[in-house]
C-alpha atoms as a PDB file:
ATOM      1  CA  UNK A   1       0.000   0.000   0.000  1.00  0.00           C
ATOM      2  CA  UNK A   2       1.346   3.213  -1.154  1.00  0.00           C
ATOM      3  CA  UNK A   3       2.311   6.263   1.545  1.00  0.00           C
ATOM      4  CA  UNK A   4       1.228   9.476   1.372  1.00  0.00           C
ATOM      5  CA  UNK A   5       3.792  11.978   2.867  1.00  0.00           C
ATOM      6  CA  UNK A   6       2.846  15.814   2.079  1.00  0.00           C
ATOM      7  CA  UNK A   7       1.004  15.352  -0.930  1.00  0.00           C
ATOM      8  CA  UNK A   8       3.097  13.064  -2.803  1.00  0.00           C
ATOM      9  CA  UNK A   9       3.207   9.387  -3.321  1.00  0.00           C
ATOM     10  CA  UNK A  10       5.515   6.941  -2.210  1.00  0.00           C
ATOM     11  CA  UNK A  11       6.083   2.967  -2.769  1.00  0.00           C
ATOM     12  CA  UNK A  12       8.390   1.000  -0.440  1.00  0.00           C
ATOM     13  CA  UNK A  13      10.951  -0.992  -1.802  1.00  0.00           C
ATOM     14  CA  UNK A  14       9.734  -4.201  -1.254  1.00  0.00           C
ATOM     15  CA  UNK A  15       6.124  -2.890  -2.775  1.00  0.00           C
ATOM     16  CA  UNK A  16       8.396  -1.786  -5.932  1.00  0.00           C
ATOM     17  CA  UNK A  17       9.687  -4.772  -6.232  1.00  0.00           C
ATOM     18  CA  UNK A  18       7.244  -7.121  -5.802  1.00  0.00           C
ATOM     19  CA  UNK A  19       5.195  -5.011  -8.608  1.00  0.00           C
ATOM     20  CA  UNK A  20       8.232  -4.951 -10.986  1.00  0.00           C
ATOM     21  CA  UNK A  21       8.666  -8.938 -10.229  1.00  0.00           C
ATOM     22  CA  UNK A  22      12.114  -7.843  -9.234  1.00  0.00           C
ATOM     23  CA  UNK A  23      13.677  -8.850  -5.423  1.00  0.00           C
ATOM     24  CA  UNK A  24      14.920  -6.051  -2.901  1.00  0.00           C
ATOM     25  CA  UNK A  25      18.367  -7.170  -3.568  1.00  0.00           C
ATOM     26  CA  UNK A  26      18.164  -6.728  -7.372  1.00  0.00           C
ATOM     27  CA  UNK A  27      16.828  -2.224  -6.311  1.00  0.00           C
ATOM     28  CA  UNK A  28      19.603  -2.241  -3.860  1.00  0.00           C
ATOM     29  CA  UNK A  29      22.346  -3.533  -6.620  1.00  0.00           C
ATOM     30  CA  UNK A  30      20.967  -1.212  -9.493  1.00  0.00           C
ATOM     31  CA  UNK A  31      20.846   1.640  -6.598  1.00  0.00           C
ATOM     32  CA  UNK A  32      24.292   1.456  -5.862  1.00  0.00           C
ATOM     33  CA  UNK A  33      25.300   1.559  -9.740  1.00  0.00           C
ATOM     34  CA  UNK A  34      22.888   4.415  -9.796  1.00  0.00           C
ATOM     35  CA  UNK A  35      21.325   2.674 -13.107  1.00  0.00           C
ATOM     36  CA  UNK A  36      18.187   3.585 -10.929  1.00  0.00           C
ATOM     37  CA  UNK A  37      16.951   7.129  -9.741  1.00  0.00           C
ATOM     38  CA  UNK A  38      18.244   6.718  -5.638  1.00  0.00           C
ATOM     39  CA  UNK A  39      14.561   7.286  -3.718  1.00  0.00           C
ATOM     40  CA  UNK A  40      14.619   9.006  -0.261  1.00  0.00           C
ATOM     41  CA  UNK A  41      14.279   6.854   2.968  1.00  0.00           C
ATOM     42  CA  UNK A  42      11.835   8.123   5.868  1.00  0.00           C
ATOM     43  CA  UNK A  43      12.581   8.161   9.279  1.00  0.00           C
ATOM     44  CA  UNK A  44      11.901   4.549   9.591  1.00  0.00           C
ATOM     45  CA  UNK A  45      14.492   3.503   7.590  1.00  0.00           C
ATOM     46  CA  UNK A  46      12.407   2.499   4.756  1.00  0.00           C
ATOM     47  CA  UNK A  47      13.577   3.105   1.156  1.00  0.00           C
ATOM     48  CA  UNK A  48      10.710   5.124  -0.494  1.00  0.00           C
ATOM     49  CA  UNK A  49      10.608   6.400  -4.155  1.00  0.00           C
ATOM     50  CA  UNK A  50       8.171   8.629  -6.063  1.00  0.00           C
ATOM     51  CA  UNK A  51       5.036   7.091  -8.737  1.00  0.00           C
ATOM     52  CA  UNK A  52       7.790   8.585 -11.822  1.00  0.00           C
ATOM     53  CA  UNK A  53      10.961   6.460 -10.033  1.00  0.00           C
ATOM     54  CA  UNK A  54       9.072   3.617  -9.812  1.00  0.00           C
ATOM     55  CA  UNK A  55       8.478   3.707 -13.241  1.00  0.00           C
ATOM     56  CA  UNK A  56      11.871   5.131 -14.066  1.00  0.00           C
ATOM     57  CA  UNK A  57      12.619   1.456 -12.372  1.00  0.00           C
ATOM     58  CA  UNK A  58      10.736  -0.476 -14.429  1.00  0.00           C
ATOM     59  CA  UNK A  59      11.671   1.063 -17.628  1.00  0.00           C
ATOM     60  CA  UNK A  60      15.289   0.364 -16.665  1.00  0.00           C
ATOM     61  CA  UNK A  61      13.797  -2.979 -15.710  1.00  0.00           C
ATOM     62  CA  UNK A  62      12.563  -4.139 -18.982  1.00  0.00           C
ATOM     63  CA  UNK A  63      15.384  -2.571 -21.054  1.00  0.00           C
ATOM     64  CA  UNK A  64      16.488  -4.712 -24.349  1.00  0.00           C
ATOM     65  CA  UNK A  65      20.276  -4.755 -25.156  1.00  0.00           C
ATOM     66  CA  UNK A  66      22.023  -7.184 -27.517  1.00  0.00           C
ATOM     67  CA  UNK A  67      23.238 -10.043 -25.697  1.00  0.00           C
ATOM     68  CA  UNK A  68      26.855  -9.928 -27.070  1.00  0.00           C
ATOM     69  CA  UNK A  69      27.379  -6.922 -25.460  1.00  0.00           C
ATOM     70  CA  UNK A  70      27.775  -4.964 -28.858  1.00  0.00           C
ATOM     71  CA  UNK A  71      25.486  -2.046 -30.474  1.00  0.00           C
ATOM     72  CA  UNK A  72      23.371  -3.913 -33.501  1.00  0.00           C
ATOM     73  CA  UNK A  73      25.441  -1.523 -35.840  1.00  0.00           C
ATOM     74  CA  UNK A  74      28.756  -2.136 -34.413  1.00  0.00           C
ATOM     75  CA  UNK A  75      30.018  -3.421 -37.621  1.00  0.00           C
ATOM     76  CA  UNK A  76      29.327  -0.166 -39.482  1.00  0.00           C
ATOM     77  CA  UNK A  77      32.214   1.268 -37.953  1.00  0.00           C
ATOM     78  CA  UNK A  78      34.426  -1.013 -39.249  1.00  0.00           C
ATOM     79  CA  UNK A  79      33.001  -1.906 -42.662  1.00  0.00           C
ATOM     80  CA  UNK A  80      31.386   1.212 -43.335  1.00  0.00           C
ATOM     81  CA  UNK A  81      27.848   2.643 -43.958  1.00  0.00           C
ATOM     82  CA  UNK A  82      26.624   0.121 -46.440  1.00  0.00           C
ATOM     83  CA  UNK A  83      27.243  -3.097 -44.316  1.00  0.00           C
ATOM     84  CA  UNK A  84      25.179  -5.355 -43.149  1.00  0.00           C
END
């Protein structure tokens, strides 16, 4: 269940997570990369972020990239503009 804390939104990081299909480990990881937008913790101790960071999360989330590592034109560099 969402918090409400002066107007704005917040999702804990276990709710994130569990919504995303991610664990708490996997927010924490990408956190400390900063591949993820960093959230605010309340006095608690819990790790809160924002409606737009949680989605900011699950964009990064379900982000395609080749599997070899490589940009799909990586080849034009080499073999120039009419390669393929």
């Amino acid at each position: 269940m969402p918090l409400d804390i002066q107007g704005v939104t917040y999702w804990t990081a276990t709710e994130t997570a569990r919504s995303l299909g991610l664990t708490r480990q996997t927010i924490w990881r990408w956190g400390q990369t900063g591949s993820i937008p960093p959230g605010r913790r309340d006095r608690r101790g819990r790790h809160l972020f924002t409606t737009g960071e949680v989605e900011a999360i699950r964009d990064y989330a379900h982000e395609l990239r080749p599997a070899n590592g490589e940009a799909p034109n990586q080849l034009r560099l080499f073999n120039g503009p009419d390669s393929r």
